[in-house]
C-alpha atoms as a PDB file:
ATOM      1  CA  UNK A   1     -81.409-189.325  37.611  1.00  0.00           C
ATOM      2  CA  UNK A   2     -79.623-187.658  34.927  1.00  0.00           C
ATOM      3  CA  UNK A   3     -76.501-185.674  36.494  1.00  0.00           C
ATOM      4  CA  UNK A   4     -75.283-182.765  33.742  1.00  0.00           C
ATOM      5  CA  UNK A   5     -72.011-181.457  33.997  1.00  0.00           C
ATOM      6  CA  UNK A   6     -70.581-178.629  31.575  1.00  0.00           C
ATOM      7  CA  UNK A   7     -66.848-177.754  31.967  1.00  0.00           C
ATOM      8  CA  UNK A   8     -65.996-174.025  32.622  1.00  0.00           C
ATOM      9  CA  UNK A   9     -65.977-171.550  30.323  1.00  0.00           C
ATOM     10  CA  UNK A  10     -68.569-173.321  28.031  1.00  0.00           C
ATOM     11  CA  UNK A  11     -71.587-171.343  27.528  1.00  0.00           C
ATOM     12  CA  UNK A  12     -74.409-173.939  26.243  1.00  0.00           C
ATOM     13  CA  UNK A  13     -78.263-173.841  27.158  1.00  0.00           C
ATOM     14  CA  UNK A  14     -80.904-176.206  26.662  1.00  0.00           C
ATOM     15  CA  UNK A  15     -79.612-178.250  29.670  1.00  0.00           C
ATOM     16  CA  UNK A  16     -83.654-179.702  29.572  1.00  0.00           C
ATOM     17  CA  UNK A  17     -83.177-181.099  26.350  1.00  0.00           C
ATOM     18  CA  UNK A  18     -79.696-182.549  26.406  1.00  0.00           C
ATOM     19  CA  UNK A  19     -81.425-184.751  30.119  1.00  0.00           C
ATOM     20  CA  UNK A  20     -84.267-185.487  27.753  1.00  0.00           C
ATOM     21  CA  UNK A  21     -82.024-187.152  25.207  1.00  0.00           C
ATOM     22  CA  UNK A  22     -80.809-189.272  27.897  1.00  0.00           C
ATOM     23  CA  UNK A  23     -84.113-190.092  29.267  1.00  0.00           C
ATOM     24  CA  UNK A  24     -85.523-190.869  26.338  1.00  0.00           C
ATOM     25  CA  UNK A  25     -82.780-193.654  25.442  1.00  0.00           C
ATOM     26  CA  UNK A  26     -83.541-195.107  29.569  1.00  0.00           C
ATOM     27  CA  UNK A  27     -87.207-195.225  28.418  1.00  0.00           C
ATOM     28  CA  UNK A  28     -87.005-197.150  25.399  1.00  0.00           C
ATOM     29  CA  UNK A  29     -84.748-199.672  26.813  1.00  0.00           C
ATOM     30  CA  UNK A  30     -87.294-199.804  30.178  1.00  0.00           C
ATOM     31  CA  UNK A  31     -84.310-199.017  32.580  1.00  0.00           C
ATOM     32  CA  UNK A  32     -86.604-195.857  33.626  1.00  0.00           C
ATOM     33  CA  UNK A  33     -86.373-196.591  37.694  1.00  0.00           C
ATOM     34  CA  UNK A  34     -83.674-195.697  39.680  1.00  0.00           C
ATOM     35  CA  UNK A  35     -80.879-195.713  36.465  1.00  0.00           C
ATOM     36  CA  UNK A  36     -78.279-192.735  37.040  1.00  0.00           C
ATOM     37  CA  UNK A  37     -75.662-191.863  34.872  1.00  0.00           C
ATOM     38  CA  UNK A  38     -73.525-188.371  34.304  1.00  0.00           C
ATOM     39  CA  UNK A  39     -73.407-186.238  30.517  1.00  0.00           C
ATOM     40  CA  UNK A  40     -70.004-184.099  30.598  1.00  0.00           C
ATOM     41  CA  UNK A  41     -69.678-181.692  28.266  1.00  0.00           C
ATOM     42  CA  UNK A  42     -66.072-180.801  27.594  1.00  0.00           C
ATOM     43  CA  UNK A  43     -63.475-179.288  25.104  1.00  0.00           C
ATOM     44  CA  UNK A  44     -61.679-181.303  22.237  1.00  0.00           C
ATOM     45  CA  UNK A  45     -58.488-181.127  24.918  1.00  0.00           C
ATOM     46  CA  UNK A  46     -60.327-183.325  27.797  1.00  0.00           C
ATOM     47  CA  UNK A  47     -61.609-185.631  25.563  1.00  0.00           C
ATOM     48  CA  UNK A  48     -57.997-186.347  23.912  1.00  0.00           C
ATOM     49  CA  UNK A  49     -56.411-186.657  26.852  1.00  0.00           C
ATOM     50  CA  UNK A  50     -59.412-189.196  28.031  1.00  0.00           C
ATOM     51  CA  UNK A  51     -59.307-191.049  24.542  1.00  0.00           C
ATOM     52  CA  UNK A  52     -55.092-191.274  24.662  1.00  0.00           C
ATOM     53  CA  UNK A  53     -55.357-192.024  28.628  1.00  0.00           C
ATOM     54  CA  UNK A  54     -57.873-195.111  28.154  1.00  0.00           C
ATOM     55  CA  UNK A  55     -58.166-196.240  24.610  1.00  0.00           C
ATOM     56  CA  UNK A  56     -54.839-195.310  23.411  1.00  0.00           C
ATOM     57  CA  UNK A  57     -55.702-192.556  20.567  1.00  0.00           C
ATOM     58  CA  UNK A  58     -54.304-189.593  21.075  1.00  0.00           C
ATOM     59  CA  UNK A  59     -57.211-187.329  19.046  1.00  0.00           C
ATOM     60  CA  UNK A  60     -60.047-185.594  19.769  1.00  0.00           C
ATOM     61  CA  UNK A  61     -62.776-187.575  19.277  1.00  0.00           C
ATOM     62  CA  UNK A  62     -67.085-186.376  19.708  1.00  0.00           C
ATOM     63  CA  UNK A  63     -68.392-188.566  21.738  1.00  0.00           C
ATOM     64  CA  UNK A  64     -66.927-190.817  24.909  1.00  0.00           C
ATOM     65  CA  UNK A  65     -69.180-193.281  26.845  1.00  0.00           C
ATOM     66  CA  UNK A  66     -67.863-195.325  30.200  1.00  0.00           C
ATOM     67  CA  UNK A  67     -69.701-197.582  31.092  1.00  0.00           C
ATOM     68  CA  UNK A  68     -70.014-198.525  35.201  1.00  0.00           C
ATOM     69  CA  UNK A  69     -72.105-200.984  36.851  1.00  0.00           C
ATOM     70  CA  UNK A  70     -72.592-199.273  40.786  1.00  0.00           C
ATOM     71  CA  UNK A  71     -75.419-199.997  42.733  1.00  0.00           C
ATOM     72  CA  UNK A  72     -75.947-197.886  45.498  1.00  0.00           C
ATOM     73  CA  UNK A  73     -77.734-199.665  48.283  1.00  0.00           C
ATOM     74  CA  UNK A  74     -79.076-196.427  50.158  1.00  0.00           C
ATOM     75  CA  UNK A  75     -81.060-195.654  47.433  1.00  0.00           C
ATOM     76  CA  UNK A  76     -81.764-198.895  45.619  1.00  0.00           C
ATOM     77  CA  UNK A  77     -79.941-197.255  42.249  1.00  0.00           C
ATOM     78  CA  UNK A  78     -77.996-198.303  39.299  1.00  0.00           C
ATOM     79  CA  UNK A  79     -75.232-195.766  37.891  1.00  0.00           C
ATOM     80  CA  UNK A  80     -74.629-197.035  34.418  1.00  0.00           C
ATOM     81  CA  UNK A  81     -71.869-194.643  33.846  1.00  0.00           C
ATOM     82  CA  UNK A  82     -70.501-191.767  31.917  1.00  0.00           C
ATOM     83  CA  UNK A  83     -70.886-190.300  28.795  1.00  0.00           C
ATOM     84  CA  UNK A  84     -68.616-187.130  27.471  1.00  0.00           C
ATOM     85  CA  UNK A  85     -68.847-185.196  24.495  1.00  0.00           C
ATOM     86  CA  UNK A  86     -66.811-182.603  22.944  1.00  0.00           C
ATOM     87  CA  UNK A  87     -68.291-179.418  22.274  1.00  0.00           C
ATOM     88  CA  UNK A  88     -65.915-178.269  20.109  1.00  0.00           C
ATOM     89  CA  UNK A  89     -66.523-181.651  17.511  1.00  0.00           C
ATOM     90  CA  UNK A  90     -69.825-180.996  18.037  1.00  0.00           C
ATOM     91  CA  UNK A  91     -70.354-177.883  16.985  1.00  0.00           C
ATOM     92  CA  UNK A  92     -68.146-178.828  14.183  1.00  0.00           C
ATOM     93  CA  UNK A  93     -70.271-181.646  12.984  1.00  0.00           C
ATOM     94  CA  UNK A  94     -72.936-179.451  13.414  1.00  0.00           C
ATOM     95  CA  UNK A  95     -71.889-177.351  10.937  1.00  0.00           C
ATOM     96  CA  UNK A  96     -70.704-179.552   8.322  1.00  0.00           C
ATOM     97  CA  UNK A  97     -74.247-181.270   8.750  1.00  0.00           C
ATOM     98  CA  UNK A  98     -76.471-178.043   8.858  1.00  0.00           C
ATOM     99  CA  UNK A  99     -78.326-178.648  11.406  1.00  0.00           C
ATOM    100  CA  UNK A 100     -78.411-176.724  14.855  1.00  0.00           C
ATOM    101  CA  UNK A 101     -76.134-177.997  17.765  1.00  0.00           C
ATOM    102  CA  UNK A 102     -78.583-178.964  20.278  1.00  0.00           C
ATOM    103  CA  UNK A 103     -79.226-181.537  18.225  1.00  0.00           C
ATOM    104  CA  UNK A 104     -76.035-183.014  17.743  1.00  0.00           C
ATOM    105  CA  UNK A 105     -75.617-182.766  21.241  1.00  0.00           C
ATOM    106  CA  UNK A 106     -78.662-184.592  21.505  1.00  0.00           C
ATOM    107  CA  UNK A 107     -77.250-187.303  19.094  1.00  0.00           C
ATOM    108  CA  UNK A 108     -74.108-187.792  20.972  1.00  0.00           C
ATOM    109  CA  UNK A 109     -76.079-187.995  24.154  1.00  0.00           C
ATOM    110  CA  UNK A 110     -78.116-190.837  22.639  1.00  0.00           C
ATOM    111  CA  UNK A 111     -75.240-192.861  21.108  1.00  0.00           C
ATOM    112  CA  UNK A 112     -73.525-192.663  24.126  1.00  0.00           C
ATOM    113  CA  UNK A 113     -76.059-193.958  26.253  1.00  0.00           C
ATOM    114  CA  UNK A 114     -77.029-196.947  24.023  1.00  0.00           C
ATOM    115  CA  UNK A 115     -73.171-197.499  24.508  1.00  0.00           C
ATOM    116  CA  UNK A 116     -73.667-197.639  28.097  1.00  0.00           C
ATOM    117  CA  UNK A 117     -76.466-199.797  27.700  1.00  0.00           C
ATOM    118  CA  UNK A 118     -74.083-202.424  25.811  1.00  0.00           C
ATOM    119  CA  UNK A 119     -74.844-201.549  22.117  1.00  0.00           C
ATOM    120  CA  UNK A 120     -72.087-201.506  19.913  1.00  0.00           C
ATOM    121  CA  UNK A 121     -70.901-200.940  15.944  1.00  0.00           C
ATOM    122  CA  UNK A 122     -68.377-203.201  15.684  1.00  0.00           C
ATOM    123  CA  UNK A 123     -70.012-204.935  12.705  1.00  0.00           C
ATOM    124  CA  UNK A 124     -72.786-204.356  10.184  1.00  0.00           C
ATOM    125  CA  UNK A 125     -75.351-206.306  11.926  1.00  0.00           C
ATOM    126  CA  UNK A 126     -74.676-204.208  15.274  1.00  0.00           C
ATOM    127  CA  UNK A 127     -74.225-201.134  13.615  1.00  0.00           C
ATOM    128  CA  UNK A 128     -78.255-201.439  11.935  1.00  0.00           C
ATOM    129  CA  UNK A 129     -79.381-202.449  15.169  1.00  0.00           C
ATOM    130  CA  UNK A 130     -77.530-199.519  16.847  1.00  0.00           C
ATOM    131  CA  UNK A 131     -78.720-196.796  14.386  1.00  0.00           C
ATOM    132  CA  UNK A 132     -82.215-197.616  14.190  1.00  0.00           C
ATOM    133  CA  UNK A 133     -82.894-197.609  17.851  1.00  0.00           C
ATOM    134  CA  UNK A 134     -80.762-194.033  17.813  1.00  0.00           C
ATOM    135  CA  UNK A 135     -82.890-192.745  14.902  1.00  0.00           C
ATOM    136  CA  UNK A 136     -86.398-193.874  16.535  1.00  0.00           C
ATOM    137  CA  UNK A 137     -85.388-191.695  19.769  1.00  0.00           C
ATOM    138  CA  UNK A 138     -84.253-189.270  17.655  1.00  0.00           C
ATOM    139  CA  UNK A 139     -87.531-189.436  16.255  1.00  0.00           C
ATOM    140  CA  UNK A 140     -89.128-189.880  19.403  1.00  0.00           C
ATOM    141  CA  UNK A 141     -87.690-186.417  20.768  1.00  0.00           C
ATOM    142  CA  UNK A 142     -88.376-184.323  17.707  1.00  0.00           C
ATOM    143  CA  UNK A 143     -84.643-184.005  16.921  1.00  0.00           C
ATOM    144  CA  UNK A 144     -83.734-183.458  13.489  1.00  0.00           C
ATOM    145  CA  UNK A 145     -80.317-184.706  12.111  1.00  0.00           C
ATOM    146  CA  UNK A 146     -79.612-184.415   8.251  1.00  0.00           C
ATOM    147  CA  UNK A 147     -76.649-187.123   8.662  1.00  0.00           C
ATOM    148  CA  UNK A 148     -75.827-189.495  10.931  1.00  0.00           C
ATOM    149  CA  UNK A 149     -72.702-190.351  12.032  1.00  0.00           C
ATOM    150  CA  UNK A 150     -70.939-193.124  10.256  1.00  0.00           C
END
């Protein structure tokens, strides 16, 4: 199950296709059964204070993924974790890319999730790996992007 949460005061629709995002990264990696995690959308402010409170950078930043590894025995589940994105950095990047929002929601979403799922970009070799699997669910989910993040 895909839990969506959207801080007050932030008007955003196409709640369907931000939990498709995140179901299609489950599916390609075949953790389809019983896999929960949460997408929080939130302001630049909540993510800088998250970013400065656990990784020590005290800027906004568009995309945050924590990862967790809770099984829940009542109902045989795995909670893989977190992952927040700013809206505001979104809809900047947006912008500066051309491309509507939804869909850099739906890129965040994505690269958060393969974070959860233990990809990385630390080096060149992870960072191919990393983008192509993002770009084939892109793909995958009819999502557009003119740039991807670097």
């Amino acid at each position: 199950m895909i839990y969506l949460e959207i801080s007050q005061g932030i008007q955003l629709e196409h709640a369907d296709e931000m939990i498709r995002a995140a179901e299609a990264v489950l599916t390609s990696e075949g953790k389809t059964e019983n896999t929960e995690l949460t997408v929080a959308i939130q302001t630049d402010a909540e993510l800088q204070q998250l970013n400065r409170d656990f990784l020590g950078i005290d800027a906004p930043t568009d995309v945050l993924s924590f990862p967790a590894n809770e099984f829940d025995p009542d109902n045989q589940s795995q909670y893989i974790g977190d992952v927040i994105i700013s809206i505001n950095q979104a809809e900047r990047q947006a912008l500066n890319a051309g491309h509507p929002l939804i869909n850099e929601i739906q890129l965040l979403i994505v690269h958060g999730v393969l974070h959860l799922l233990g990809y990385d970009h630390n080096d060149s070799e992870q960072k191919n790996k990393m983008w192509q699997i993002q770009a084939m669910i892109l793909e995958q989910i009819g999502c557009a992007i003119n740039q991807l993040p670097e």
